[in-house]
N, C-alpha and C. Protein backbone atom coordinates (compact mmCIF):
# COMPACT_ATOMS: atom_id res chain seq x y z
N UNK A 1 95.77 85.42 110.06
CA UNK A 1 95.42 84.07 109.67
C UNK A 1 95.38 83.18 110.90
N UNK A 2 94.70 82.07 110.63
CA UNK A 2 94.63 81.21 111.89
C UNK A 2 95.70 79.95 111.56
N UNK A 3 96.26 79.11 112.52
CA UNK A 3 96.81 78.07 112.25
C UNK A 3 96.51 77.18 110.92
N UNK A 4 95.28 77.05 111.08
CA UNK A 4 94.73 76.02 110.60
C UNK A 4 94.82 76.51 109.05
N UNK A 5 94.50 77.86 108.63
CA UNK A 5 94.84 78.45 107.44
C UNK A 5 96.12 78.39 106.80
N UNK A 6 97.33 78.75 108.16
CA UNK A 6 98.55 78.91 107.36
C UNK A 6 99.09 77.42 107.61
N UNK A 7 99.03 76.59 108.10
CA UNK A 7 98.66 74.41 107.86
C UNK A 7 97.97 74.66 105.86
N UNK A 8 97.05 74.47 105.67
CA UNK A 8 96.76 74.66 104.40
C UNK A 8 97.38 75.39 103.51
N UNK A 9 98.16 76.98 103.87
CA UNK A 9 98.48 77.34 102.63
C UNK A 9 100.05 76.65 102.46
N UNK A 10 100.87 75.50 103.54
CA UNK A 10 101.79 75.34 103.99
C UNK A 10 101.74 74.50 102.82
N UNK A 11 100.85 73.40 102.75
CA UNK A 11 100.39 72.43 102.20
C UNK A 11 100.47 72.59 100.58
N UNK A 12 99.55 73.76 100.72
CA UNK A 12 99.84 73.89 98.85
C UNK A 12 100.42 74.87 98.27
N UNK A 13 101.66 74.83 98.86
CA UNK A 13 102.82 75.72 99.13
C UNK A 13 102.71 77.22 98.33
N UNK A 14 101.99 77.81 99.20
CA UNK A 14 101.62 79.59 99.05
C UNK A 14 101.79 79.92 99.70
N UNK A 15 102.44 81.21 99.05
CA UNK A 15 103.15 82.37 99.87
C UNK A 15 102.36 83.01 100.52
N UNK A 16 102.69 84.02 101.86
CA UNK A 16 102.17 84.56 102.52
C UNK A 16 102.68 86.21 102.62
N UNK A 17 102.25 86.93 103.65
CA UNK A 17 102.55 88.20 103.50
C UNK A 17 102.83 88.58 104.61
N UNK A 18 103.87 89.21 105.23
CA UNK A 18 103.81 89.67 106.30
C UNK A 18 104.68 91.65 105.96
N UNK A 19 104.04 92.21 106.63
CA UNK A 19 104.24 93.76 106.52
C UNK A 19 105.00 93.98 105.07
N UNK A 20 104.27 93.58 103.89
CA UNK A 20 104.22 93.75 102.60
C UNK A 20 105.14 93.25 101.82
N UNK A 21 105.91 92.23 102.81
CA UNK A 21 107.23 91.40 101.68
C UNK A 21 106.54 90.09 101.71
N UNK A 22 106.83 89.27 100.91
CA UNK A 22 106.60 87.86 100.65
C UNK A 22 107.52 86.80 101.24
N UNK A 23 106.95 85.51 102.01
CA UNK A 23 107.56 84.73 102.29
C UNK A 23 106.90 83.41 102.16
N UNK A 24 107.71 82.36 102.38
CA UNK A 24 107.44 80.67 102.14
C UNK A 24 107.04 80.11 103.87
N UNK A 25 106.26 79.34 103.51
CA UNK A 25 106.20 79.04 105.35
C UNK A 25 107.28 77.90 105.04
N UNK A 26 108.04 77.77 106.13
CA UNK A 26 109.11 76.53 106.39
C UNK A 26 108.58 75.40 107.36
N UNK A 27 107.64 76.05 108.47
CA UNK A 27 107.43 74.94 109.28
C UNK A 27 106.10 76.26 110.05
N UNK A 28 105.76 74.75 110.84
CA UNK A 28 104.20 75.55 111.65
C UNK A 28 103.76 74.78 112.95
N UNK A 29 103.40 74.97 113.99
CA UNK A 29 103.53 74.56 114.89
C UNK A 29 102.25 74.61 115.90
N UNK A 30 101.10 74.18 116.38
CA UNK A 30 100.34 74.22 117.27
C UNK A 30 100.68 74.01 118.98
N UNK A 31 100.60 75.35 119.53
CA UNK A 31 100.80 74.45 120.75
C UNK A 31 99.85 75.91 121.97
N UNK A 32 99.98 75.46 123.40
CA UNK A 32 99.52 75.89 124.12
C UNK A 32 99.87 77.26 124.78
N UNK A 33 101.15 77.70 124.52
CA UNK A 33 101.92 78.86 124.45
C UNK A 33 101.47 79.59 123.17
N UNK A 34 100.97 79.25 122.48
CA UNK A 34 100.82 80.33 121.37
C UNK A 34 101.36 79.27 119.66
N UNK A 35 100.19 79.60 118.80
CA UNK A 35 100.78 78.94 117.63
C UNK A 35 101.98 80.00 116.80
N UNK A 36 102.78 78.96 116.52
CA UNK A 36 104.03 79.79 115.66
C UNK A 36 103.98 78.80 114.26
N UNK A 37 104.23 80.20 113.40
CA UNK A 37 104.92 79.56 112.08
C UNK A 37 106.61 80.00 111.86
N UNK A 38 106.96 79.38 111.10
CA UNK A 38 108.31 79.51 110.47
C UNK A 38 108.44 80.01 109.41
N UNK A 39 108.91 80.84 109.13
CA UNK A 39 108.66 81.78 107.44
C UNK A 39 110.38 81.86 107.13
N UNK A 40 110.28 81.96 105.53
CA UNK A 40 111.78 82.80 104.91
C UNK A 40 111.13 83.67 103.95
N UNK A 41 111.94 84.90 104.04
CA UNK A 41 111.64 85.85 103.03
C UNK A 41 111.94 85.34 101.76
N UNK A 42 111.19 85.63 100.84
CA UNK A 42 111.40 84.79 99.36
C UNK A 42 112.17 86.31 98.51
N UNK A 43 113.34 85.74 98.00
CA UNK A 43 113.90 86.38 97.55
C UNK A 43 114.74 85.81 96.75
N UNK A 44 115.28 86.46 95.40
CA UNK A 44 116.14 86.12 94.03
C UNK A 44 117.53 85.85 94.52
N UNK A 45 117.96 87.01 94.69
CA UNK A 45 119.36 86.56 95.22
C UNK A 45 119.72 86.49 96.77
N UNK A 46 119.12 87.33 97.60
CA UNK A 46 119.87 87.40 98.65
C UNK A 46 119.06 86.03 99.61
N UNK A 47 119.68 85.46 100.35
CA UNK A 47 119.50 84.40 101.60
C UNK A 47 119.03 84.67 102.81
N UNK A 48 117.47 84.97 103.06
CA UNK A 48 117.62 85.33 104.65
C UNK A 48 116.87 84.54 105.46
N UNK A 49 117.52 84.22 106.66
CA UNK A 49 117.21 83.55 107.89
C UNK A 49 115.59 83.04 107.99
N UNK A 50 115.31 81.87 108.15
CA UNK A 50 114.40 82.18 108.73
C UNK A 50 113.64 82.48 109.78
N UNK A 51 112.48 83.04 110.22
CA UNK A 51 112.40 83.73 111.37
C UNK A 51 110.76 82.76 111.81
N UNK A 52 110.34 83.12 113.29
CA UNK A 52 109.34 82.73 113.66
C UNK A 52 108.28 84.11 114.11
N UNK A 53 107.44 83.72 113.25
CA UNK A 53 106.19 84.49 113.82
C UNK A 53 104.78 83.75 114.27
N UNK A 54 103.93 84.75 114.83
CA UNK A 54 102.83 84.17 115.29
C UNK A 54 101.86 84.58 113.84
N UNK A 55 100.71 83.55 113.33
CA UNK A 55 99.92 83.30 112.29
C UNK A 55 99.26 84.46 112.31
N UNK A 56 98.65 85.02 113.06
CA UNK A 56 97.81 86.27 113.29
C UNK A 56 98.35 87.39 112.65
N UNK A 57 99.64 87.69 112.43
CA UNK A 57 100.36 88.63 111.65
C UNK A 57 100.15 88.47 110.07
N UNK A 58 99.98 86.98 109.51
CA UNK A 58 100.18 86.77 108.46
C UNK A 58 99.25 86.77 107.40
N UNK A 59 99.14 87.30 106.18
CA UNK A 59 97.69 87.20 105.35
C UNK A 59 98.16 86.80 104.05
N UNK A 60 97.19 86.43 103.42
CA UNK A 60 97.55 85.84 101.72
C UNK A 60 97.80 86.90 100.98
N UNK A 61 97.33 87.96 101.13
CA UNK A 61 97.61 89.15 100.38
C UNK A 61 98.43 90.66 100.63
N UNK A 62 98.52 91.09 100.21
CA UNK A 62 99.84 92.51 100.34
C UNK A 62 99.00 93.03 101.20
C-alpha cells in the first residue's frame, strides 16, 4: 500500500493485513526517511504492542 492509501483506510477506520493477521492502524506518518505506519494486532483477548511498519508491507486483504 502507499501512504496515501493507508491515510484513507486510517480514516475510515479499516483494517489492514500484514503476513495474514489483522490489524488497526494507530498512527501514520510521512516523511523523508521512509513513510511509517503504526499498527496493533486486533485481537479478542490478548493486548499486543503496537509496532511500526513501513506501508508497502501492508494490504486490505489476507
Amino acid at each position: 500500500m502507499t501512504i496515501e492509501e493507508v491515510i484513507k483506510a486510517m480514516q475510515a477506520k479499516q483494517s489492514v493485513y500484514y503476513m495474514g493477521d489483522c490489524y488497526d492502524i494507530v498512527y501514520c506518518k510521512e516523511s523523508t526517511n521512509g513513510d511509517v505506519a503504526i499498527v496493533q494486532r486486533r485481537s479478542l483477548n490478548n493486548r499486543y504492542d503496537p509496532i511500526e511498519i513501513e506501508p508497502r508491507y501492508l494490504s486490505l486483504e489476507k
